[in-house]
Protein backbone atom coordinates (compact mmCIF):
# COMPACT_ATOMS: atom_id res chain seq x y z
CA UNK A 1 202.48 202.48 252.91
CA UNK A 2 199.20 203.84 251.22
CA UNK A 3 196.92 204.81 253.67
CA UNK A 4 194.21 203.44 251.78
CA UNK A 5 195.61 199.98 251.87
CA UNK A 6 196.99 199.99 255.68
CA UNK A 7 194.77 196.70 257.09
CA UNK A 8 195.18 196.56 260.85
CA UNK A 9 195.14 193.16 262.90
CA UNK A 10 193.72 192.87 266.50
CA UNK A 11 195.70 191.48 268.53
CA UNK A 12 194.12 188.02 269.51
CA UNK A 13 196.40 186.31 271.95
CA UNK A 14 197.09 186.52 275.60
CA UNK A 15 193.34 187.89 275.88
CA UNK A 16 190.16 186.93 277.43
CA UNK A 17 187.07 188.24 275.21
CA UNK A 18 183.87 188.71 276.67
CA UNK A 19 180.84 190.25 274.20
CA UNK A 20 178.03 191.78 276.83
CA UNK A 21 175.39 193.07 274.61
CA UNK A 22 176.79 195.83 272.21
CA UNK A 23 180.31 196.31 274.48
CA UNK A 24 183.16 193.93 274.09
CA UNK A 25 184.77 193.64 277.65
CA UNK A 26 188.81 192.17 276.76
CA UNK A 27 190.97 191.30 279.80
CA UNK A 28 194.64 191.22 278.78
CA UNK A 29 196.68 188.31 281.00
CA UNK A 30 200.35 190.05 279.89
CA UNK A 31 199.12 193.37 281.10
CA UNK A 32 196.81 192.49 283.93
CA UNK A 33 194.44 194.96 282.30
CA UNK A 34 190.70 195.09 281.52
CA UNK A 35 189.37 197.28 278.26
CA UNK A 36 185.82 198.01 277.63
CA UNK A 37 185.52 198.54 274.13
CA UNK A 38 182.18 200.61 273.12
CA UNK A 39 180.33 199.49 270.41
CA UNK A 40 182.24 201.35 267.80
CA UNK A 41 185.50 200.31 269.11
CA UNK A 42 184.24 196.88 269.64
CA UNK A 43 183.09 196.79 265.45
CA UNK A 44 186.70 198.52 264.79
CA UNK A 45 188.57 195.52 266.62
CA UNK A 46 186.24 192.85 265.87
CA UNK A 47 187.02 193.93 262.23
CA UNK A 48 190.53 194.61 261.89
CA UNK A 49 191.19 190.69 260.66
CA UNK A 50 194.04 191.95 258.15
CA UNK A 51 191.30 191.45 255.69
CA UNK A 52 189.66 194.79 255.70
CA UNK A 53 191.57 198.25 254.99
CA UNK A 54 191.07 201.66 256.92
CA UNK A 55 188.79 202.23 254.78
CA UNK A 56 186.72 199.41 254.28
CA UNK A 57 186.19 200.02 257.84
CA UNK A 58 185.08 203.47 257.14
CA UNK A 59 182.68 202.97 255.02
CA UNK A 60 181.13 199.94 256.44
CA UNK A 61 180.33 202.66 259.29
CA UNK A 62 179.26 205.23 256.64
CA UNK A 63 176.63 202.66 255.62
CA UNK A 64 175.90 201.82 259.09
CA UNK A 65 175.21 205.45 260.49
CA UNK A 66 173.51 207.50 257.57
CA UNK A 67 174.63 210.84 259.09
CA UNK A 68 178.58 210.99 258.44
CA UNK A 69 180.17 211.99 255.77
CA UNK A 70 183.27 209.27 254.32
CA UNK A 71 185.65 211.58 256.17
CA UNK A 72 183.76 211.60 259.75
CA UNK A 73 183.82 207.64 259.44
CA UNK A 74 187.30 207.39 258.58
CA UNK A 75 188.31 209.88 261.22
CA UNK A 76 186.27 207.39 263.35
CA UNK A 77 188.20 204.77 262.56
CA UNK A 78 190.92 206.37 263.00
CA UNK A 79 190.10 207.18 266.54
CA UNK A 80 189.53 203.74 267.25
CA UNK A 81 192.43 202.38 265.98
CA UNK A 82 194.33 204.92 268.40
CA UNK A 83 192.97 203.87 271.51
CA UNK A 84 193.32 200.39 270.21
CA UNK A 85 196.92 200.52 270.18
CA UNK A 86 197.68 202.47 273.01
CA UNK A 87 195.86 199.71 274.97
CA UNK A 88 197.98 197.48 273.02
CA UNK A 89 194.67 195.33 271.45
CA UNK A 90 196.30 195.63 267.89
CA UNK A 91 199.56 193.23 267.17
CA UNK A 92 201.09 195.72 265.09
CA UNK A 93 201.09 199.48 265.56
CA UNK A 94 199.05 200.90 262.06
CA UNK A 95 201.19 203.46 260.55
CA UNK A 96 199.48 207.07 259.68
CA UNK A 97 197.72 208.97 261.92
CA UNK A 98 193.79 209.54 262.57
CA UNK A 99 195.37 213.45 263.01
CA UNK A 100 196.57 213.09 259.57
CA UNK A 101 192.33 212.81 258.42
CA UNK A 102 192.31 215.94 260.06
CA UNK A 103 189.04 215.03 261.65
CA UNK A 104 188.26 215.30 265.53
CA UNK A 105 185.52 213.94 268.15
CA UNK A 106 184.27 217.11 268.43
CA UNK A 107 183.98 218.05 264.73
CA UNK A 108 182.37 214.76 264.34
CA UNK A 109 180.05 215.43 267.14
CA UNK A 110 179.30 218.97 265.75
CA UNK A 111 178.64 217.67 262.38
CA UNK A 112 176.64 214.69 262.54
CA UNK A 113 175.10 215.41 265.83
CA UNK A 114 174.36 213.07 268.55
CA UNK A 115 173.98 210.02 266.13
CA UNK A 116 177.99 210.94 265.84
CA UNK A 117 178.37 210.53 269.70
CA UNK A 118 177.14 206.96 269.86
CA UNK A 119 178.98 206.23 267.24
CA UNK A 120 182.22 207.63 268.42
CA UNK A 121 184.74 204.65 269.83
CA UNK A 122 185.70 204.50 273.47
CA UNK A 123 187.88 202.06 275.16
CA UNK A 124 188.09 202.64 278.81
CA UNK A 125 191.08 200.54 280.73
CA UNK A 126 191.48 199.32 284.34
CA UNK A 127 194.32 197.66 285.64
CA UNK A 128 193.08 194.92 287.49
CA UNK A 129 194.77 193.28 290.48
CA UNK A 130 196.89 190.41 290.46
CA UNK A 131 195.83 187.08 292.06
CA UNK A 132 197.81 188.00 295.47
CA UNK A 133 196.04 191.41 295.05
CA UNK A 134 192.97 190.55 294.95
CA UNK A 135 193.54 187.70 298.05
CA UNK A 136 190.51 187.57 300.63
CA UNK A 137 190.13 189.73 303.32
CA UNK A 138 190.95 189.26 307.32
CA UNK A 139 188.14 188.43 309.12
CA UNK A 140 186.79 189.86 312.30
CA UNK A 141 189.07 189.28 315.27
CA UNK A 142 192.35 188.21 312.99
CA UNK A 143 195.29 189.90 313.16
CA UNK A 144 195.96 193.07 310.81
CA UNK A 145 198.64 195.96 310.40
CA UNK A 146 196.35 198.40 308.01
CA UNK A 147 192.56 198.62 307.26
CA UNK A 148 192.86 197.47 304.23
CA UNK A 149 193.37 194.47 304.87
CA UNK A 150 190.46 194.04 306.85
CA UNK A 151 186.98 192.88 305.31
CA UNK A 152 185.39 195.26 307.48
CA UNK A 153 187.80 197.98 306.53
CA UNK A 154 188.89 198.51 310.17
CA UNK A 155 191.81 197.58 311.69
CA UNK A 156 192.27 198.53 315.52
CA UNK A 157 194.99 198.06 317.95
CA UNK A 158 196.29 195.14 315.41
CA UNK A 159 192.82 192.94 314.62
CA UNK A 160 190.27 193.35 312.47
CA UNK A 161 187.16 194.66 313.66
């Protein structure tokens, strides 16, 4: 496929999506994971409807931040769309490579400056704790084998302390 016409596709089910001011916070229920998508990953994934091609994208962020060149927005793009499916927020994988626009954070940092590092995507992943997890503590005076399972943290000669 062209990489001109390549349209990606968030992926929209089995997630919880949560918009806090410029950051989109997605918690994935197959994964047990939690992303925090920066506001250039955010626009990448809030975007990629299978409407709008790589570089639609691209220059929609060209227009957007002034400073890059077509190539430094593409590679942006590109960059998001990696982190987007390696924390599996895109239903289909999007063939092609951001390597292939031969473009890197740091070139696009060195270019365009710091404008370039606010605009540069970032989508940081937890792996939150499943429901017996993230269970409620022992109370003072109950029973315990470790400190963690104590509220206070402290587990001595078998009860919470």
């Amino acid at each position: 496929m062209n990489k001109d016409k390549q349209v990606p596709v968030a992926r929209r089910d089995g997630i919880v999506v949560r918009k806090i001011q410029d950051e989109v916070l997605i918690y994935d229920t197959d994964q047990d994971q939690a992303h925090c998508l920066s506001p250039a990953a955010a626009f990448v994934w809030e975007n990629c409807d299978g409407k709008l091609t790589v570089c639609e994208l691209a220059e929609v962020i060209q227009h957007n931040n002034p400073d890059l060149n077509a190539r430094e927005a593409e590679g942006i793009v590109w960059l998001a769309l990696d982190q987007l499916e390696k924390s599996k927020l895109l239903e289909l994988p999007v063939p092609g490579s951001g390597l292939s626009v031969g473009v890197t954070r740091r070139q696009i940092i060195k270019s365009a400056g710091i404008a370039a590092l606010v605009a540069l995507p970032v989508v940081s992943t937890i792996i939150a704790p499943t429901a017996a997890q993230a269970s409620t503590c022992q109370a003072s005076g109950q029973s315990c084998t470790t400190s963690a399972e104590c509220c206070s943290g402290l587990c001595s000669v078998g009860l919470c302390a």
